[in-house]
Protein backbone atom coordinates (compact mmCIF):
# COMPACT_ATOMS: atom_id res chain seq x y z
CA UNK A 1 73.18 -21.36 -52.48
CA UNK A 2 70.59 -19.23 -50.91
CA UNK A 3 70.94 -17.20 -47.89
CA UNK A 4 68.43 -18.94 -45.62
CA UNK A 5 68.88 -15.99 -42.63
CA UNK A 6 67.74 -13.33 -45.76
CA UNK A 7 65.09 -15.52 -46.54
CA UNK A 8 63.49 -15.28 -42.98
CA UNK A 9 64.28 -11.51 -42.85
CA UNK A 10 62.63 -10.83 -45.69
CA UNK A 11 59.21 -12.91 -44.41
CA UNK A 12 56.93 -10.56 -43.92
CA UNK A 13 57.02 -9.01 -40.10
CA UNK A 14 59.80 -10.80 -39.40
CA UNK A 15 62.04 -7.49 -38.86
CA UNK A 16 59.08 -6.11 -36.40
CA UNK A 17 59.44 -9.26 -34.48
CA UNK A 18 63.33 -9.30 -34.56
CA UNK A 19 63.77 -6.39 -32.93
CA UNK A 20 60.92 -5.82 -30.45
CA UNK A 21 62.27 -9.56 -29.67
CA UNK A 22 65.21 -8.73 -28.89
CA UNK A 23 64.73 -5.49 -26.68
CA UNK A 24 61.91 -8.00 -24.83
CA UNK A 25 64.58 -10.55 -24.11
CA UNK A 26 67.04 -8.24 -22.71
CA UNK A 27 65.43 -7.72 -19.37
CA UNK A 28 65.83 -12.11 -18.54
CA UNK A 29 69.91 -11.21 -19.05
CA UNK A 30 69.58 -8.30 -16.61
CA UNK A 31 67.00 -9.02 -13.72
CA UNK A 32 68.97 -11.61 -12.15
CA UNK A 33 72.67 -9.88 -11.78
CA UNK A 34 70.68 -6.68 -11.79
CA UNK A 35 69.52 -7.46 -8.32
CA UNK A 36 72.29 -9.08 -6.99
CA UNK A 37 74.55 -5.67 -7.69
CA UNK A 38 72.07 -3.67 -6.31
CA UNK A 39 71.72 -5.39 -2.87
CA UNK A 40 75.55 -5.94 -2.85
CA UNK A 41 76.29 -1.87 -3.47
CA UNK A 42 73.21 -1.05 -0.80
CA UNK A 43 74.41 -3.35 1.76
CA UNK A 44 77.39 -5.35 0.36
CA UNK A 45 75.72 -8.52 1.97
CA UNK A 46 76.69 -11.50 -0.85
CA UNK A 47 74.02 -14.21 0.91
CA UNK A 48 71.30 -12.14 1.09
CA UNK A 49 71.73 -10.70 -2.86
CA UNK A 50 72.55 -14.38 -4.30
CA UNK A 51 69.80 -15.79 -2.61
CA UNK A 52 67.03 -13.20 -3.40
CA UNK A 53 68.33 -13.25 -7.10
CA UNK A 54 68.14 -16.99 -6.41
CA UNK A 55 64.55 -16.86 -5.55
CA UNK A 56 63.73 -14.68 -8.31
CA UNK A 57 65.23 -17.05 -10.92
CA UNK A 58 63.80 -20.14 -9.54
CA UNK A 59 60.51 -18.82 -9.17
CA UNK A 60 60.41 -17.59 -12.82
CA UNK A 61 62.04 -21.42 -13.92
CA UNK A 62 58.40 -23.13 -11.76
CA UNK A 63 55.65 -20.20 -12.73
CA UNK A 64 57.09 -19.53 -16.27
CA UNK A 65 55.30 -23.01 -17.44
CA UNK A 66 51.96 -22.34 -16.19
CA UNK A 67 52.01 -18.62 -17.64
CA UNK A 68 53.09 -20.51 -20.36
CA UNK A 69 50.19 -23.36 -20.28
CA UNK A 70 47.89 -19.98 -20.30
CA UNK A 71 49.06 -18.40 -22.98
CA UNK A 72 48.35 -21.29 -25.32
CA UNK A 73 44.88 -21.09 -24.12
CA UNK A 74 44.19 -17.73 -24.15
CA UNK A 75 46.50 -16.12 -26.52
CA UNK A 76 49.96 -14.06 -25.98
CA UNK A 77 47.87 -10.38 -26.80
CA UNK A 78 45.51 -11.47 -24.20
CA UNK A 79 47.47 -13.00 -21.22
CA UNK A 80 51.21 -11.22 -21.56
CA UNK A 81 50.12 -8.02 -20.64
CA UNK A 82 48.10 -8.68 -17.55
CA UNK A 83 51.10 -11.41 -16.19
CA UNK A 84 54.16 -8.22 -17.34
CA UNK A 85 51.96 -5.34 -15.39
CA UNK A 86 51.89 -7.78 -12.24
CA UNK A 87 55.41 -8.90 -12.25
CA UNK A 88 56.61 -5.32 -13.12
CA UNK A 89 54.84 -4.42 -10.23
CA UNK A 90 56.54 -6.72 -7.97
CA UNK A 91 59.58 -5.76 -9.27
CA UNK A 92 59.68 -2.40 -8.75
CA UNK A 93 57.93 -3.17 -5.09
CA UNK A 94 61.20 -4.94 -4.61
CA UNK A 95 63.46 -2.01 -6.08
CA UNK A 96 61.71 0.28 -3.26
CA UNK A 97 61.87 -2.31 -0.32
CA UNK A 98 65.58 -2.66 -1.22
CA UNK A 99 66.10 0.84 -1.28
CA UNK A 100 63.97 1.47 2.47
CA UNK A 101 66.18 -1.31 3.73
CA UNK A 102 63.03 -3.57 4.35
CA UNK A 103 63.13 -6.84 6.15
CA UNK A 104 64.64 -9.39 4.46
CA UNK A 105 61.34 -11.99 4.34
CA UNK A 106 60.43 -9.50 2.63
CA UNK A 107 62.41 -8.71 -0.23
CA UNK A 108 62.07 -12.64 -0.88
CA UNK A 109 58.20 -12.65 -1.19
CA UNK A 110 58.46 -10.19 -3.77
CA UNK A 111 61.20 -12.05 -5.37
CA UNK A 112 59.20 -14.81 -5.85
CA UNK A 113 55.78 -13.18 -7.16
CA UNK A 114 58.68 -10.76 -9.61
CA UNK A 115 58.61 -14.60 -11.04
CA UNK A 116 55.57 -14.26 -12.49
CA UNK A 117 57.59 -12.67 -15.46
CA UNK A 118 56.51 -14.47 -18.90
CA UNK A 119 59.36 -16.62 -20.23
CA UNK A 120 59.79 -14.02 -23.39
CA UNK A 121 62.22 -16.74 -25.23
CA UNK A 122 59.75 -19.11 -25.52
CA UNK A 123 57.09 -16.54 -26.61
CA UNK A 124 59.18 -15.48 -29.16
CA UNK A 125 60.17 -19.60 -30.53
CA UNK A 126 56.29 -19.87 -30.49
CA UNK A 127 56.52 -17.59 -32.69
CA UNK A 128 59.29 -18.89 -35.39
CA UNK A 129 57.34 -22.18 -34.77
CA UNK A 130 53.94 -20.53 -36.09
CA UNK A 131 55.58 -19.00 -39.27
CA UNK A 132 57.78 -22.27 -40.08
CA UNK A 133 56.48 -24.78 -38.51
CA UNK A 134 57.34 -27.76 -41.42
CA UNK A 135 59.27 -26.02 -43.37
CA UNK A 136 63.43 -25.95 -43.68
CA UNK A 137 63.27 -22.49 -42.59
CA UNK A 138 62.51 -23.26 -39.20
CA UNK A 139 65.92 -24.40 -38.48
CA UNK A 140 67.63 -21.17 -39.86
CA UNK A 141 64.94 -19.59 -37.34
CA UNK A 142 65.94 -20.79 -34.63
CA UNK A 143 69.67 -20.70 -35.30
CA UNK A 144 69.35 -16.78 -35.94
CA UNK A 145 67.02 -16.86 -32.35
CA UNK A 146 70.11 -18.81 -30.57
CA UNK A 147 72.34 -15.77 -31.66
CA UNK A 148 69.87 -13.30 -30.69
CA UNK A 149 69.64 -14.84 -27.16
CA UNK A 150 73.30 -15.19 -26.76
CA UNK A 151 73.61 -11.59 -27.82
CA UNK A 152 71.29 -10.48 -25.06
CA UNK A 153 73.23 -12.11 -22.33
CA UNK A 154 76.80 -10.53 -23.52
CA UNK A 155 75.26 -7.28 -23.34
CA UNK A 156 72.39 -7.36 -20.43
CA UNK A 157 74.76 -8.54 -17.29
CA UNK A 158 77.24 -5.70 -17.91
CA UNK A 159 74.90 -3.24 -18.82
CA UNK A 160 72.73 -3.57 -15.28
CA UNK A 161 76.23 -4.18 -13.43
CA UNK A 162 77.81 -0.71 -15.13
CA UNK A 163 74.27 0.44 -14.09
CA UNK A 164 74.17 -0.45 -10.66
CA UNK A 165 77.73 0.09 -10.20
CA UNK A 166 78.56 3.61 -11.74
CA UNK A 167 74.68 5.48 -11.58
CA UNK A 168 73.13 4.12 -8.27
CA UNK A 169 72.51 0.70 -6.59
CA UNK A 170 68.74 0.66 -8.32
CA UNK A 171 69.66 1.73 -11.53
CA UNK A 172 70.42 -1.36 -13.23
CA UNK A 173 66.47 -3.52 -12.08
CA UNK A 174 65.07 0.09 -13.06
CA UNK A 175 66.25 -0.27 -16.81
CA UNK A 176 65.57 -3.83 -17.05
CA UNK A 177 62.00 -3.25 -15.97
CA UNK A 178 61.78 -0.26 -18.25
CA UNK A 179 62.85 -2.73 -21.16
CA UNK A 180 60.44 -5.36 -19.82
CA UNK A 181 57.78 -2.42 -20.46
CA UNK A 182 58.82 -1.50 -23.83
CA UNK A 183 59.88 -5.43 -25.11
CA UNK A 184 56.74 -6.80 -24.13
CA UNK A 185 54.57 -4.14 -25.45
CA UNK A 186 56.35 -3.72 -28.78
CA UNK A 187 56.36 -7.64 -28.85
CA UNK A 188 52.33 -7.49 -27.93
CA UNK A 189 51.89 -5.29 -31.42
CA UNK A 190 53.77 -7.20 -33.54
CA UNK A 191 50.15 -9.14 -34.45
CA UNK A 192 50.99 -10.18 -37.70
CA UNK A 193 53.29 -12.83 -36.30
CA UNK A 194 51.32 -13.90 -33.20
CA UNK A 195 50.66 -17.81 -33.11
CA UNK A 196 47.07 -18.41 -33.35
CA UNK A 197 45.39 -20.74 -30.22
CA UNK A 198 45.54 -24.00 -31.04
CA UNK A 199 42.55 -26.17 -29.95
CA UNK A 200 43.54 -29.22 -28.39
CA UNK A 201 42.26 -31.99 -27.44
CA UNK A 202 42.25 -34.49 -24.32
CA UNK A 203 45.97 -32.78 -23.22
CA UNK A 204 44.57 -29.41 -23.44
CA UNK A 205 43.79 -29.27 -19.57
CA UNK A 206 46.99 -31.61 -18.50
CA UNK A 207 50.85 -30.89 -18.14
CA UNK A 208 53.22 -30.78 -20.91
CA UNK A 209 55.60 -33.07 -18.72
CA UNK A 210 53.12 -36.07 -19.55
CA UNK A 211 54.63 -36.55 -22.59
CA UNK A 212 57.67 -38.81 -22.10
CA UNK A 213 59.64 -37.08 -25.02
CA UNK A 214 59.39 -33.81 -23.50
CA UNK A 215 60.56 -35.17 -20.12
CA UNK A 216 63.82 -36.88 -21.94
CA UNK A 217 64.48 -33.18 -23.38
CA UNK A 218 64.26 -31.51 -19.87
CA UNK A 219 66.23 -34.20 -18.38
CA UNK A 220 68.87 -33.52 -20.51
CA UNK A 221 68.81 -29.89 -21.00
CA UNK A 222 68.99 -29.78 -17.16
CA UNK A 223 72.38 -31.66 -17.39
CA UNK A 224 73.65 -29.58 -20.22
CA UNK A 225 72.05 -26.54 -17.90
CA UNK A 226 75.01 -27.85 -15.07
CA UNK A 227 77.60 -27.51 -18.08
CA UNK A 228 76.58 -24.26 -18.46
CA UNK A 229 76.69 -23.41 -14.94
CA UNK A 230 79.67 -25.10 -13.61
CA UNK A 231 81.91 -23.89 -16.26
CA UNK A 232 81.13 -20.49 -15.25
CA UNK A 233 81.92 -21.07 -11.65
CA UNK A 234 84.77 -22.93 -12.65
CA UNK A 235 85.97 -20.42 -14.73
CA UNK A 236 85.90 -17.86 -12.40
CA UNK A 237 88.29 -19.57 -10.45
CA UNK A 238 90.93 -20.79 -12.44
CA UNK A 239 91.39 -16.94 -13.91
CA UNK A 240 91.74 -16.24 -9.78
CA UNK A 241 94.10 -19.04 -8.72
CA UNK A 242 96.46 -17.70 -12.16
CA UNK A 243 96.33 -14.44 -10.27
CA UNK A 244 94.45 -12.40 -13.54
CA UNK A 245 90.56 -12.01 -12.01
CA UNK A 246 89.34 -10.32 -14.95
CA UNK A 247 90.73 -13.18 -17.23
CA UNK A 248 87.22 -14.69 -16.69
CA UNK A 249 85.62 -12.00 -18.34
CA UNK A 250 87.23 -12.37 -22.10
CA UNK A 251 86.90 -16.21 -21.37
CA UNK A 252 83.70 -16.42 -20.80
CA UNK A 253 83.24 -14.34 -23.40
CA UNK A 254 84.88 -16.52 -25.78
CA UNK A 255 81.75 -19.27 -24.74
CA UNK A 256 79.36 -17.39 -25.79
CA UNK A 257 80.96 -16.25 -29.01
CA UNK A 258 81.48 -19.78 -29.90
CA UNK A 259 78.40 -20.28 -29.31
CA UNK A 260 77.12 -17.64 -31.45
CA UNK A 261 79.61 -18.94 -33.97
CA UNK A 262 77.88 -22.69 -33.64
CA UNK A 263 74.89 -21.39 -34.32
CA UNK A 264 74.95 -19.41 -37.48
CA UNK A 265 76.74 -22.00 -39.11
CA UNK A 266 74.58 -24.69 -38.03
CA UNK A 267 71.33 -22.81 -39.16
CA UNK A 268 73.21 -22.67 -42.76
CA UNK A 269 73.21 -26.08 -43.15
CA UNK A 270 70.94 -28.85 -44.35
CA UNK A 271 70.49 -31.78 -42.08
CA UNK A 272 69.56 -34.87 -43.77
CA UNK A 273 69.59 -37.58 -40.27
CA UNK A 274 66.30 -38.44 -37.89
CA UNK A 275 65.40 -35.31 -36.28
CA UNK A 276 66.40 -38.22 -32.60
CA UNK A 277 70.24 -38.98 -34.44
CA UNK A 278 70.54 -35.00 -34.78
CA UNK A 279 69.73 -34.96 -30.84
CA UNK A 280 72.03 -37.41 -29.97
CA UNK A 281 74.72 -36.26 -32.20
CA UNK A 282 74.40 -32.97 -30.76
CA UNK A 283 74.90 -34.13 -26.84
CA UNK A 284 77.60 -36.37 -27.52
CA UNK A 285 79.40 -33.41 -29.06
CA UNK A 286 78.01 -31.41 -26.47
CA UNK A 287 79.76 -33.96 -23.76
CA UNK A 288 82.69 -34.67 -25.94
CA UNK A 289 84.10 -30.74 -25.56
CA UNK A 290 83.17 -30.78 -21.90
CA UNK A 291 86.13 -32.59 -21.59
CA UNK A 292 88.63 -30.02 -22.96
CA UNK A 293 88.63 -26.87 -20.59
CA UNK A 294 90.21 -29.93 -18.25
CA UNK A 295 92.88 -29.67 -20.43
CA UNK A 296 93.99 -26.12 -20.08
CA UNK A 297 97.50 -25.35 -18.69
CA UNK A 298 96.97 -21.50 -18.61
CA UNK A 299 94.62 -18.91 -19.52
CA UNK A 300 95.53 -18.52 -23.10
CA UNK A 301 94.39 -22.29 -24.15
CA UNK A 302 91.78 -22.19 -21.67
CA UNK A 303 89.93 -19.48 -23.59
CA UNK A 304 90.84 -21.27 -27.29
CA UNK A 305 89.13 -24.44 -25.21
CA UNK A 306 85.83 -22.59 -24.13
CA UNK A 307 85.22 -21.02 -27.66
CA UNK A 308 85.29 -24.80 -29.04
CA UNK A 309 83.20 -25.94 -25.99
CA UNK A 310 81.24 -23.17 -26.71
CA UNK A 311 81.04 -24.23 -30.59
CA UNK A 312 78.45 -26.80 -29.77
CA UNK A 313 76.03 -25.37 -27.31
CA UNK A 314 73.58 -23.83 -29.62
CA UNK A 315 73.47 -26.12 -32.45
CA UNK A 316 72.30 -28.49 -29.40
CA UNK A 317 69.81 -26.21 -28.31
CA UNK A 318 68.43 -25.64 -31.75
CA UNK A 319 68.30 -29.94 -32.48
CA UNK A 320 66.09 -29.55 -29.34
CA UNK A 321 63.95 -26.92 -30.25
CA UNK A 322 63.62 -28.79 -33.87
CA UNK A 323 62.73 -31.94 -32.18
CA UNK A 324 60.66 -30.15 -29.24
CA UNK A 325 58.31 -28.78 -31.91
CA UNK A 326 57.65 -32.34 -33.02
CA UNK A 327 57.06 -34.21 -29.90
CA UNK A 328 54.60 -31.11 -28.08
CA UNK A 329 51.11 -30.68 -29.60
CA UNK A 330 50.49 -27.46 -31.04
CA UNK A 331 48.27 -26.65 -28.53
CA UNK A 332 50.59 -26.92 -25.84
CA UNK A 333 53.62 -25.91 -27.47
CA UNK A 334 54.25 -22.53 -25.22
CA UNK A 335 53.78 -24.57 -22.59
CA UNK A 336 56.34 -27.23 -23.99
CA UNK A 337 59.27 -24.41 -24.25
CA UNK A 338 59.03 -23.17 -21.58
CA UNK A 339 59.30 -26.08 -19.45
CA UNK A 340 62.62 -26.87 -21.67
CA UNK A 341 64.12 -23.34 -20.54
CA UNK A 342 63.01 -24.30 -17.11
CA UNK A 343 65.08 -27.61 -17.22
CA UNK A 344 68.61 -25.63 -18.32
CA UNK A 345 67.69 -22.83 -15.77
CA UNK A 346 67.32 -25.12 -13.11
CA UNK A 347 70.71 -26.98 -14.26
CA UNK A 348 72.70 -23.94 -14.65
CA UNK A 349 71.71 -22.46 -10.78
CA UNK A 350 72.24 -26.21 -9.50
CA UNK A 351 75.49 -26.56 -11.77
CA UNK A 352 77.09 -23.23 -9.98
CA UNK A 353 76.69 -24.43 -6.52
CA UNK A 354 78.18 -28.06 -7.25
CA UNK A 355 80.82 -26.09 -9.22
CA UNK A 356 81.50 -24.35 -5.74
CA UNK A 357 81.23 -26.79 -3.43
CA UNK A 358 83.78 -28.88 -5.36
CA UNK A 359 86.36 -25.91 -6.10
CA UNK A 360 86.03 -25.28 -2.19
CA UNK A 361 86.87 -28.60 -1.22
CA UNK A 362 89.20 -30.11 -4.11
CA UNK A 363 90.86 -26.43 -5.90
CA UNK A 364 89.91 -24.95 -9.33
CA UNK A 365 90.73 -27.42 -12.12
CA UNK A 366 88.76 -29.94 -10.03
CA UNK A 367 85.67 -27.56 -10.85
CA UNK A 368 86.35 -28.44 -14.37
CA UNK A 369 85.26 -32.53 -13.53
CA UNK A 370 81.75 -31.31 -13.13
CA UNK A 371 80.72 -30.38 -16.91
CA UNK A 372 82.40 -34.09 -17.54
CA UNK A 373 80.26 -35.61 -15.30
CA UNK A 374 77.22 -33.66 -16.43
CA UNK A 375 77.54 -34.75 -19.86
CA UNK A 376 78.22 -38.62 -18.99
CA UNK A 377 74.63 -37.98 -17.38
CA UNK A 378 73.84 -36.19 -20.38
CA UNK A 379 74.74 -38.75 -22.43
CA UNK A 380 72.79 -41.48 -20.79
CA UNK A 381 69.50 -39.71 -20.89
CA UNK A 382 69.97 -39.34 -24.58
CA UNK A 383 70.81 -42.40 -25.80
CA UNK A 384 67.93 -44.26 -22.57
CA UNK A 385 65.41 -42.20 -24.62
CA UNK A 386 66.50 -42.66 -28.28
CA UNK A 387 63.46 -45.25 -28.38
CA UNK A 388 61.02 -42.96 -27.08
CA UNK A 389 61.70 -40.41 -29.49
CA UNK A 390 62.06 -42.49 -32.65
CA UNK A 391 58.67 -43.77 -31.47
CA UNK A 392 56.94 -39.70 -31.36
């Protein structure tokens, strides 16, 4: 049987893309944490990091799509470095503000123009789509991507916290911008794998979101974003109410290596079902191991839990990806990623504070109830929109 991961390796400026892809996603892992460790270590007040890192985040989830919409008109060589040079600017405006102790309204308005920061994972699946678009291959693409993304967030969170933490408040931002730099340029280069621009037609000049298939995608990558994001929370919790904090670490750990896991032995296989029975397959699994980090007496299982949770998340995300390059023109298909990262992003930040709010009030298994309701909700939305997509 051949070795569909060689096979894309060996496609010619593949490797170039691989890794100046994966130094340009690093810097989406880091920014985030990066600046809540560095407000925390300058002036140790929680609110005020969260919610600038907050405002970062969801500006980046709301501007990413119309950076996005731009790039499929103009061109990633043409629009990515003019959108990175303005957001690194911000950013490092921010980095100096923090560090002079500047108001707080402040530090929030550059926050939110930082967001101007190109969504680099769905550069990069333009990308895969451009080379495979139609052919099996596509799916081993973006299984290997999914493995490369999960990759970048177990290294980027504890590199700009050991940064921040053990150099000085600023150091960890710093890097990540410094990899933003480098990522994004090397990724700008790599020309022999940029998409070309699609011409469109009548949706050229309108929002992705029109099309009903995409908005049945982002309604349910939102509630498999509030998996995500609760089970972190709730995570977090249950390693401190069994008195072992750093528990959460290795547990959370085990997620994504399931994950990873999922994914490179989903992008192995051959899928012979409706690209819309793959989808719904996928979120019923998806809901199905919500269910078990419920189940978790101690520590031990509840790690053992998590990887299998974590078993199905990208095989899911790939499905969607498969089935997003379907439904979105070609000419809006930047545009049409993005807006799917934008849907988990938003889930995940809105899945941590209902993850909070309920371990407040009801104790730390109860945090565990909200992934199961998130993927009842998930659930609905897929199977409401099976129609819809069998129709696309």
């Amino acid at each position: 049987m051949a070795n569909p991961y060689r096979e894309i390796l060996t496609t010619p400026g593949v490797m170039g893309l691989t890794i100046a892809s994966s130094i340009a996603r690093l810097p989406q892992a880091m920014i985030g944490i990066g600046i809540i460790t560095m407000l925390v270590q300058q002036g140790g007040l929680y609110w005020l990091a969260g919610a600038v890192a907050g405002t970062f985040t969801l500006a980046n989830a709301l501007i990413g799509p119309h950076v996005s919409k731009l790039v499929d008109q103009r061109g990633q060589s043409r629009v990515l470095p003019v959108v990175t040079a303005f957001s690194i600017a911000m950013l490092l405006a921010l980095l100096i503000a923090a560090y002079l102790r500047a108001p707080a309204p402040l530090l929030f308005i550059l926050a939110a123009l930082a967001g101007t920061m190109p969504n680099m994972s769905a550069m990069i699946r333009a990308r895969w789509t451009a080379l495979y678009r139609g052919k099996p291959q596509l799916h081993a693409a973006f299984s290997f991507d999914s493995v490369l993304t999960e990759l970048a967030y177990i290294i980027g969170p504890p590199l700009a916290i050991g940064l921040s933490t053990i150099v000085f408040a600023e150091a960890g931002p710093l890097v990540a911008v410094l990899l933003l730099v480098i990522g994004v340029t090397a990724f700008v280069l790599q020309r022999q794998t940029e998409p070309e621009v699609a011409m469109g037609g009548r949706e050229r000049g309108l929002s992705t979101l029109r099309n009903p298939g995409l908005r049945i995608i982002v309604l349910a990558l939102l509630a498999m974003g509030v998996i995500g994001g609760s089970i972190d929370v709730a995570v977090v919790a249950f390693a401190h109410a069994r008195h072992w904090p750093t528990a959460a670490s290795f547990i959370l750990a085990a997620y994504a290596l399931g994950s990873m896991t999922g994914g490179l032995a989903f992008g192995a296989l051959r899928i012979a079902l409706p690209i819309e029975r793959q989808f719904l397959a996928g979120i019923l699994v998806t809901a199905v191991t919500a269910i078990l980090p419920m189940l978790s007496p101690n520590v031990y299982i509840l790690t053992g839990m998590i990887f299998v949770a974590g078993l199905s998340f990208a095989p899911t995300m790939v499905i969607v990806l498969n089935l997003g390059t379907v439904i979105v023109p070609p000419s809006q298909l930047t545009e049409g990623l993005t807006w799917m990262t934008t849907g988990i992003s938003i889930g995940v930040a809105l899945g941590g504070a209902l993850g909070g709010q309920i371990i407040d009030a009801c104790g730390a298994r109860a945090g565990f109830g909200v992934p199961i309701a998130a993927g009842l909700v998930m659930v609905a939305v897929a199977l409401a929109g099976q129609r819809t997509l069998r129709a696309v």
